[in-house]
N, C-alpha and C. Protein backbone atom coordinates (compact mmCIF):
# COMPACT_ATOMS: atom_id res chain seq x y z
N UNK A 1 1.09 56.65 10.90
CA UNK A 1 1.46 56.71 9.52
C UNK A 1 0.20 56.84 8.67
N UNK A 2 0.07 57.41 7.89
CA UNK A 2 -0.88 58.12 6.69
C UNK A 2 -0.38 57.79 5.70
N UNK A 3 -1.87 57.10 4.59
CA UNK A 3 -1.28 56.38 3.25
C UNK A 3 -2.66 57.00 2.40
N UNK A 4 -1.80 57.72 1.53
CA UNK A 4 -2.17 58.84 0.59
C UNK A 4 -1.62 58.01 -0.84
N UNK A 5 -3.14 58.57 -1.39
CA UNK A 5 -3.24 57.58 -2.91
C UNK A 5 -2.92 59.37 -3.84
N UNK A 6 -1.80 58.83 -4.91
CA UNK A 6 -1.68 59.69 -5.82
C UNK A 6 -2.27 59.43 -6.77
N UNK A 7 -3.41 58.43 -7.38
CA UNK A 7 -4.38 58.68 -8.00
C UNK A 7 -5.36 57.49 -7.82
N UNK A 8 -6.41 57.12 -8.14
CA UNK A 8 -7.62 57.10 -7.77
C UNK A 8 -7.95 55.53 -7.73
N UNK A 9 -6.39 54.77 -8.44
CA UNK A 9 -6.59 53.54 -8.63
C UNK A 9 -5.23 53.54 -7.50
N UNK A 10 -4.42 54.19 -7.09
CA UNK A 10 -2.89 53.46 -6.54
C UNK A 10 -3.00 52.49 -5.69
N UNK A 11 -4.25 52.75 -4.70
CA UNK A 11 -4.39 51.87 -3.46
C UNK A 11 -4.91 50.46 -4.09
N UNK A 12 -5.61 50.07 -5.24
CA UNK A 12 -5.73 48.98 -5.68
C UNK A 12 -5.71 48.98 -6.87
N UNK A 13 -4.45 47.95 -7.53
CA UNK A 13 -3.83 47.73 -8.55
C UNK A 13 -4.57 47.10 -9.30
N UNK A 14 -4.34 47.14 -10.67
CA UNK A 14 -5.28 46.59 -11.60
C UNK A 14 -5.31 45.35 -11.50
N UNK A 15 -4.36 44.21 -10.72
CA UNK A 15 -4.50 42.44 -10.77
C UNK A 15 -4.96 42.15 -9.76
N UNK A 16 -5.20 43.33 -8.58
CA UNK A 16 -5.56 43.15 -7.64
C UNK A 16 -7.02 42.89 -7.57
N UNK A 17 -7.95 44.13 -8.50
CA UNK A 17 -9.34 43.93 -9.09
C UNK A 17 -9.15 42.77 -9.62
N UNK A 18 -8.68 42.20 -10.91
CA UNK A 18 -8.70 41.42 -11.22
C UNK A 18 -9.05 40.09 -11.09
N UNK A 19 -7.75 39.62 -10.01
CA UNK A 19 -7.95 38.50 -9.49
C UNK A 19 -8.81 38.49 -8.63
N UNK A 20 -10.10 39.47 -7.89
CA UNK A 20 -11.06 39.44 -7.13
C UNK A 20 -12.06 39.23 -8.10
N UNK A 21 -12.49 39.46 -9.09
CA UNK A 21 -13.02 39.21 -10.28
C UNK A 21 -12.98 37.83 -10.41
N UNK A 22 -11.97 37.55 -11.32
CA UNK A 22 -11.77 36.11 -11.13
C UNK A 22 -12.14 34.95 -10.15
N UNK A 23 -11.81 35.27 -8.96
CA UNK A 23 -12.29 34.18 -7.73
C UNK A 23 -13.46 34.80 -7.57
N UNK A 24 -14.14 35.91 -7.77
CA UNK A 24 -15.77 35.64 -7.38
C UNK A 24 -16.29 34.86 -8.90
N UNK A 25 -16.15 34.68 -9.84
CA UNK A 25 -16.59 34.06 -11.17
C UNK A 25 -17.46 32.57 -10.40
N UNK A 26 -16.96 31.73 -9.72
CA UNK A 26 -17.38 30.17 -8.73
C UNK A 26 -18.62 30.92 -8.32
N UNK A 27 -18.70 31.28 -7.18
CA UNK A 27 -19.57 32.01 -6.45
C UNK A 27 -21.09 32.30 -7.25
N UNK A 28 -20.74 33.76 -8.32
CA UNK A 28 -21.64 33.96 -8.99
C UNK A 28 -21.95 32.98 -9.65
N UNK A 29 -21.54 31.69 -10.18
CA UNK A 29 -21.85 31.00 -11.57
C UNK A 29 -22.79 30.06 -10.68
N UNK A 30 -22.77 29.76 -9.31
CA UNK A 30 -24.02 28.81 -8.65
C UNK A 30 -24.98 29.89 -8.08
N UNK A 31 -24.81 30.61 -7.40
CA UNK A 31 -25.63 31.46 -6.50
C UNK A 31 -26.62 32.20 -7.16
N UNK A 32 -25.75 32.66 -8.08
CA UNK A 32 -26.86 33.33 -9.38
C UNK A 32 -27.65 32.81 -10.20
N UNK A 33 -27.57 31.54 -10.53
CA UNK A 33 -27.74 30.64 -11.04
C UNK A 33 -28.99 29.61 -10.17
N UNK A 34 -28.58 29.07 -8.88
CA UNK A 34 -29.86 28.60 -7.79
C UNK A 34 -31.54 29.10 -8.20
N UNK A 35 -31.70 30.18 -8.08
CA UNK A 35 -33.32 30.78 -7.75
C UNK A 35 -33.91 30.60 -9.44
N UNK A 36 -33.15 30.37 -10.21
CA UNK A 36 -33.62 30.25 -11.64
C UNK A 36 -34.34 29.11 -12.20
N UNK A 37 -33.55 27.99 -10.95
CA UNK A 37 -33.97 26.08 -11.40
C UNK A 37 -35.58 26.17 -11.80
N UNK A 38 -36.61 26.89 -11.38
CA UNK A 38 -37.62 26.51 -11.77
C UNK A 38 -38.15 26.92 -12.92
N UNK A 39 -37.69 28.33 -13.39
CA UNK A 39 -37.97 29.08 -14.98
C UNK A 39 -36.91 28.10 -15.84
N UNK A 40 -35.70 27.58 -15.26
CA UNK A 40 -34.88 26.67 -16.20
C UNK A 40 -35.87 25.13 -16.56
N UNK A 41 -36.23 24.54 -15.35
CA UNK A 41 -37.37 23.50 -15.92
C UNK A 41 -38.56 23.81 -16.76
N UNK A 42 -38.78 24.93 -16.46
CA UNK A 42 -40.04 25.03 -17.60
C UNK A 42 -39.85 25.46 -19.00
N UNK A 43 -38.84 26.17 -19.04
CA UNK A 43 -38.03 26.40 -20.19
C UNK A 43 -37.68 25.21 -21.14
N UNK A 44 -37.34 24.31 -20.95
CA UNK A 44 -36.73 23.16 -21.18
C UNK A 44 -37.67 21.97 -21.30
N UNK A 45 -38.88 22.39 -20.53
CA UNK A 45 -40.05 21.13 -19.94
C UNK A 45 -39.37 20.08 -19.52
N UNK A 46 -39.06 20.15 -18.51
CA UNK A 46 -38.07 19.10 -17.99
C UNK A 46 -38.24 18.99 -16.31
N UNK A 47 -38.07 18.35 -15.57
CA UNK A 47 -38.40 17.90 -14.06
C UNK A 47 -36.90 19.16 -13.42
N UNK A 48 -37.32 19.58 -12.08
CA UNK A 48 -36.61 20.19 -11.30
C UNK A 48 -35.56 19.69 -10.89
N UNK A 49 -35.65 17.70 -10.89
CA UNK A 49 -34.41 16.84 -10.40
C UNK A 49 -33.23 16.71 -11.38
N UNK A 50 -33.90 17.27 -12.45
CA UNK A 50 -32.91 17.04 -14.00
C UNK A 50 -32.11 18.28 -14.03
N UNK A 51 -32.92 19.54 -13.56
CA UNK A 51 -32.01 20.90 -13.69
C UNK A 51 -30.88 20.67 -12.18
N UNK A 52 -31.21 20.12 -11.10
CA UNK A 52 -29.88 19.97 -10.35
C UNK A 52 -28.84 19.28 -11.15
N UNK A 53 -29.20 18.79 -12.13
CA UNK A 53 -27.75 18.22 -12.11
C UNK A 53 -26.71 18.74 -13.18
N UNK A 54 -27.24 20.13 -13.72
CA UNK A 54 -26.39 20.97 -13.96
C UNK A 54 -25.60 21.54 -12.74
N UNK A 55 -25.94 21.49 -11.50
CA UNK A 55 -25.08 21.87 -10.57
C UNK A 55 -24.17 21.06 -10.24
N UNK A 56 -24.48 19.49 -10.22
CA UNK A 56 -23.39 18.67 -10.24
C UNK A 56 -22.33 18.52 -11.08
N UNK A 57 -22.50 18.67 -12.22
CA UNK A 57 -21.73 18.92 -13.37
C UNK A 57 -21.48 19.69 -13.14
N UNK A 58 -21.67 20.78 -12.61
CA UNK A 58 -20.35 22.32 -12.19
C UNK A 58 -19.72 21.90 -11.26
N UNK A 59 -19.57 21.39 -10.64
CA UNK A 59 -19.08 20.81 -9.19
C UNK A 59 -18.14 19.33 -9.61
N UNK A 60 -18.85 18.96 -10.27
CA UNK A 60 -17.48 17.80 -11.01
C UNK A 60 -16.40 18.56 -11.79
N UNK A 61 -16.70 19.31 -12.82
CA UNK A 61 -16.07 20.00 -13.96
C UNK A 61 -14.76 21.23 -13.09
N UNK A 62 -15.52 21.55 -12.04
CA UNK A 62 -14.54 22.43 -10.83
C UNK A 62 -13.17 21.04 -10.19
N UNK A 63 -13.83 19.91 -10.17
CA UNK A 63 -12.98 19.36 -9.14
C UNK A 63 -11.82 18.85 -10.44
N UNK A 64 -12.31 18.38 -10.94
CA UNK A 64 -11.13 17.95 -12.23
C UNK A 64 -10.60 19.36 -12.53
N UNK A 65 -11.14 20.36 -13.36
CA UNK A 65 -10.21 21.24 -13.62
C UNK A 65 -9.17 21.88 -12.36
N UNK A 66 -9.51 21.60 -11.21
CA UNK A 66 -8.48 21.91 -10.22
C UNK A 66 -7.36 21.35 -10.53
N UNK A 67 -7.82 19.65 -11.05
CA UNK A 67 -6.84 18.64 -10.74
C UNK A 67 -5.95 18.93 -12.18
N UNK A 68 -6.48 19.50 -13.03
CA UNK A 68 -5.69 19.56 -14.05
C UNK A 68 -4.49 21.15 -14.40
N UNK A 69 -5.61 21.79 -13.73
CA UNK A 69 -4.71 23.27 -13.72
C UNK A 69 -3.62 23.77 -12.63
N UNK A 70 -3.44 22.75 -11.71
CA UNK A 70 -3.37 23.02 -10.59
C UNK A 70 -1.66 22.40 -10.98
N UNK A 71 -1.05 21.33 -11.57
CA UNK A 71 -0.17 20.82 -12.01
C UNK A 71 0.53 21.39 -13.40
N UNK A 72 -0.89 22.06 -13.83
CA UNK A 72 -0.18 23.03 -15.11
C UNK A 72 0.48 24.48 -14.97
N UNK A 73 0.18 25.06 -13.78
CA UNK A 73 0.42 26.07 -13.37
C UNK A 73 1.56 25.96 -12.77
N UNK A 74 1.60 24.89 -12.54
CA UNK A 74 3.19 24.91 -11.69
C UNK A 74 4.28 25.12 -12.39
N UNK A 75 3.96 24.15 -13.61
CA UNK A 75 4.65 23.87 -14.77
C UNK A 75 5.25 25.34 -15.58
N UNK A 76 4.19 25.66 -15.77
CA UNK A 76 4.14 27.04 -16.79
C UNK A 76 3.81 27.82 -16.15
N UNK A 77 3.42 28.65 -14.93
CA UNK A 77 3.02 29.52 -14.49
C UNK A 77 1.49 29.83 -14.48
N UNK A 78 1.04 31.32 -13.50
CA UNK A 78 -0.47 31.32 -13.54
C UNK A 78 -1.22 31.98 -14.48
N UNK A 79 -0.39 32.38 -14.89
CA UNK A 79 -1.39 33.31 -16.46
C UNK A 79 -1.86 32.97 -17.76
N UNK A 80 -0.82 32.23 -17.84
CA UNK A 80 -1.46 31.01 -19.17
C UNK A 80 -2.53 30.77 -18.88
N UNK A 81 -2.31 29.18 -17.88
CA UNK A 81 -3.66 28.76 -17.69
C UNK A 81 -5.26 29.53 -17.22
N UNK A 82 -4.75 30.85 -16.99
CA UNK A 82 -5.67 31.90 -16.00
C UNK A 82 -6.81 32.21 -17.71
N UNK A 83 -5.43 32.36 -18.20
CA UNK A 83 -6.40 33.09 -19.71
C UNK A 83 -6.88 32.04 -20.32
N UNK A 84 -6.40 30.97 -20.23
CA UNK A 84 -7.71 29.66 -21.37
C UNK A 84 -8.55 29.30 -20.38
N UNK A 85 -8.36 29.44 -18.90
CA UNK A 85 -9.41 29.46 -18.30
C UNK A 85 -10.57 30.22 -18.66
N UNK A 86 -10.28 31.93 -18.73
CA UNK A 86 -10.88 32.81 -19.04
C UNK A 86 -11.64 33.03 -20.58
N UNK A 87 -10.92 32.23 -21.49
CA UNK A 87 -11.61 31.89 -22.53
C UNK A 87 -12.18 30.59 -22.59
N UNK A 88 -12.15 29.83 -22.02
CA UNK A 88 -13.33 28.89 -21.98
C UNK A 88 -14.58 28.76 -21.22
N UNK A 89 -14.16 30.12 -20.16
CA UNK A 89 -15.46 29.95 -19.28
C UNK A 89 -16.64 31.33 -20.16
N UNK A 90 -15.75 31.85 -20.94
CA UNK A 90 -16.38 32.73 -21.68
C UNK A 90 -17.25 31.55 -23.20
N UNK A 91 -16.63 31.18 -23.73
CA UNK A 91 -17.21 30.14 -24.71
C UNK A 91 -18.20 29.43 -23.69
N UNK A 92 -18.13 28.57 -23.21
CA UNK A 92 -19.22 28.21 -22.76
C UNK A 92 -20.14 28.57 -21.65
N UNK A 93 -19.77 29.91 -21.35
CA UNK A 93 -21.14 30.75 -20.98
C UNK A 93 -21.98 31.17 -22.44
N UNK A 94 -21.66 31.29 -23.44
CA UNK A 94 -22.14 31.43 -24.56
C UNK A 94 -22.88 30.09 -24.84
N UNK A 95 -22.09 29.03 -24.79
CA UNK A 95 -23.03 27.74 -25.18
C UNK A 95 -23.95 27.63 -24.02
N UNK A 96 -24.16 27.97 -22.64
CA UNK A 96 -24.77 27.62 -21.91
C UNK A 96 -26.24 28.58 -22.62
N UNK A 97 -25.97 29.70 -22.87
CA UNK A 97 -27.11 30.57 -23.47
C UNK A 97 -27.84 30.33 -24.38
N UNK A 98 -26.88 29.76 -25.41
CA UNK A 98 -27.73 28.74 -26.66
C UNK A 98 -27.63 27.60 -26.44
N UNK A 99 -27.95 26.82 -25.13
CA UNK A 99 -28.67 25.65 -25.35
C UNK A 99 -29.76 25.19 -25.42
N UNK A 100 -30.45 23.89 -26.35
CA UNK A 100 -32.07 23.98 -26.86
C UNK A 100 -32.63 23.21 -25.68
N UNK A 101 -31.68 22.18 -25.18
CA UNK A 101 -32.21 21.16 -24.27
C UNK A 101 -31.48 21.07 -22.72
N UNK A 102 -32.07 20.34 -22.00
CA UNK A 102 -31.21 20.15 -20.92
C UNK A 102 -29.95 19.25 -20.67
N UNK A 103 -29.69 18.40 -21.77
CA UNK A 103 -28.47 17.63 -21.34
C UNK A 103 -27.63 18.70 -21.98
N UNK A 104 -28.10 19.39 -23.29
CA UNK A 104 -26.69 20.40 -24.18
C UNK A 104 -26.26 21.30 -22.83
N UNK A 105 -27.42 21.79 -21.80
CA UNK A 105 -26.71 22.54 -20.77
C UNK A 105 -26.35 22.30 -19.51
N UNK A 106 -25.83 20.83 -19.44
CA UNK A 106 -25.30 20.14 -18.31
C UNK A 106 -24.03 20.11 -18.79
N UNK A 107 -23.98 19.30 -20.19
CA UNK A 107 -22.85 19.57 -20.73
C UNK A 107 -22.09 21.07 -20.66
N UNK A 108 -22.38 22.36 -21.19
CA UNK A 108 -22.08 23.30 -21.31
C UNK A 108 -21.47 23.86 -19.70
N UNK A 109 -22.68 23.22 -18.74
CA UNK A 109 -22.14 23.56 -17.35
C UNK A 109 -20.76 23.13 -16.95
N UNK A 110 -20.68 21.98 -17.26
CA UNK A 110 -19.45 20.99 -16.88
C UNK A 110 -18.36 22.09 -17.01
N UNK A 111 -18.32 22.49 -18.65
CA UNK A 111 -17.11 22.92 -19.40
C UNK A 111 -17.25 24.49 -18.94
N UNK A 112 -18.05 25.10 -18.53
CA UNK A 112 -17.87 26.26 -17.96
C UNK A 112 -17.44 26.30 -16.52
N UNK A 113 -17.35 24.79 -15.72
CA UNK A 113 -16.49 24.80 -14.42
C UNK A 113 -15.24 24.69 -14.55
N UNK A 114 -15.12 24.18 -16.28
CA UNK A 114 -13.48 23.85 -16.54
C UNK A 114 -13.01 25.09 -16.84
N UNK A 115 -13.25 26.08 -17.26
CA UNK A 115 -13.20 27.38 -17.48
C UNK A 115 -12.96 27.99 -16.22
N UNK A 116 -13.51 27.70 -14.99
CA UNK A 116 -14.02 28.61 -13.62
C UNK A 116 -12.48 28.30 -12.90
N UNK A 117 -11.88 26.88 -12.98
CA UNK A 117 -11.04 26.00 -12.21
C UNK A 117 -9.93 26.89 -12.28
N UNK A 118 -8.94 27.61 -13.13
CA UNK A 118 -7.76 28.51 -12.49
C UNK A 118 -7.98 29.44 -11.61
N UNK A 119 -9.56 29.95 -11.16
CA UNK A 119 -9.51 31.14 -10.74
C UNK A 119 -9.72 30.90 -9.57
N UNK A 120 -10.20 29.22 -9.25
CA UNK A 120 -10.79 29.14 -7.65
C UNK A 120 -10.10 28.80 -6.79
């Protein structure tokens, strides 16, 4: 059997990109993020042990927003929560960019895992 695309997207649907989008968002937001810790301490003038714990705070902010979206979705379905996910991980990728200090972007991290949590 032979599977012939009548145009250039048929074989993969637009939610299909999508939601691959979406679940890589986790991924990129640490990995990409790792090799930076030392231009982020000097940026900040701040110790290398202080910039990990913006990673912990992504990693807390992931485990609660599981716990919270995960019961809301049931409730209401996955698209709601998919899109205030998607707008909050967008807002505070913005606050993560304008932050002056290192606790404003631990904070900002947190709330950009709460943002990350429908998609993972």
């Amino acid at each position: 059997m032979e599977i012939r695309a009548t145009s250039a997207g048929a074989l993969y649907p637009r939610w299909l990109i999508f939601i691959g989008l979406v679940t890589a968002l986790g991924p990129i937001s640490t990995d990409m993020y790792l090799p930076g810790f030392p231009a982020i301490a000097a940026e900040f003038g701040t110790s290398y042990n202080l910039v990990q714990y913006t990673v912990t705070a992504f990693l807390a902010g992931l485990a609660i927003g599981q716990m919270l979206y995960g019961p809301l979705s049931d409730r209401v379905g996955r698209k709601l929560p998919l899109s205030i996910g998607i707008a909050i991980y967008v807002a505070a990728s913005i606050g993560c960019a304008l932050a002056n200090t290192i606790e404003v972007l631990i904070a900002w991290r947190f709330c950009r895992a709460l943002g990350d949590a429908p998609g993972s």
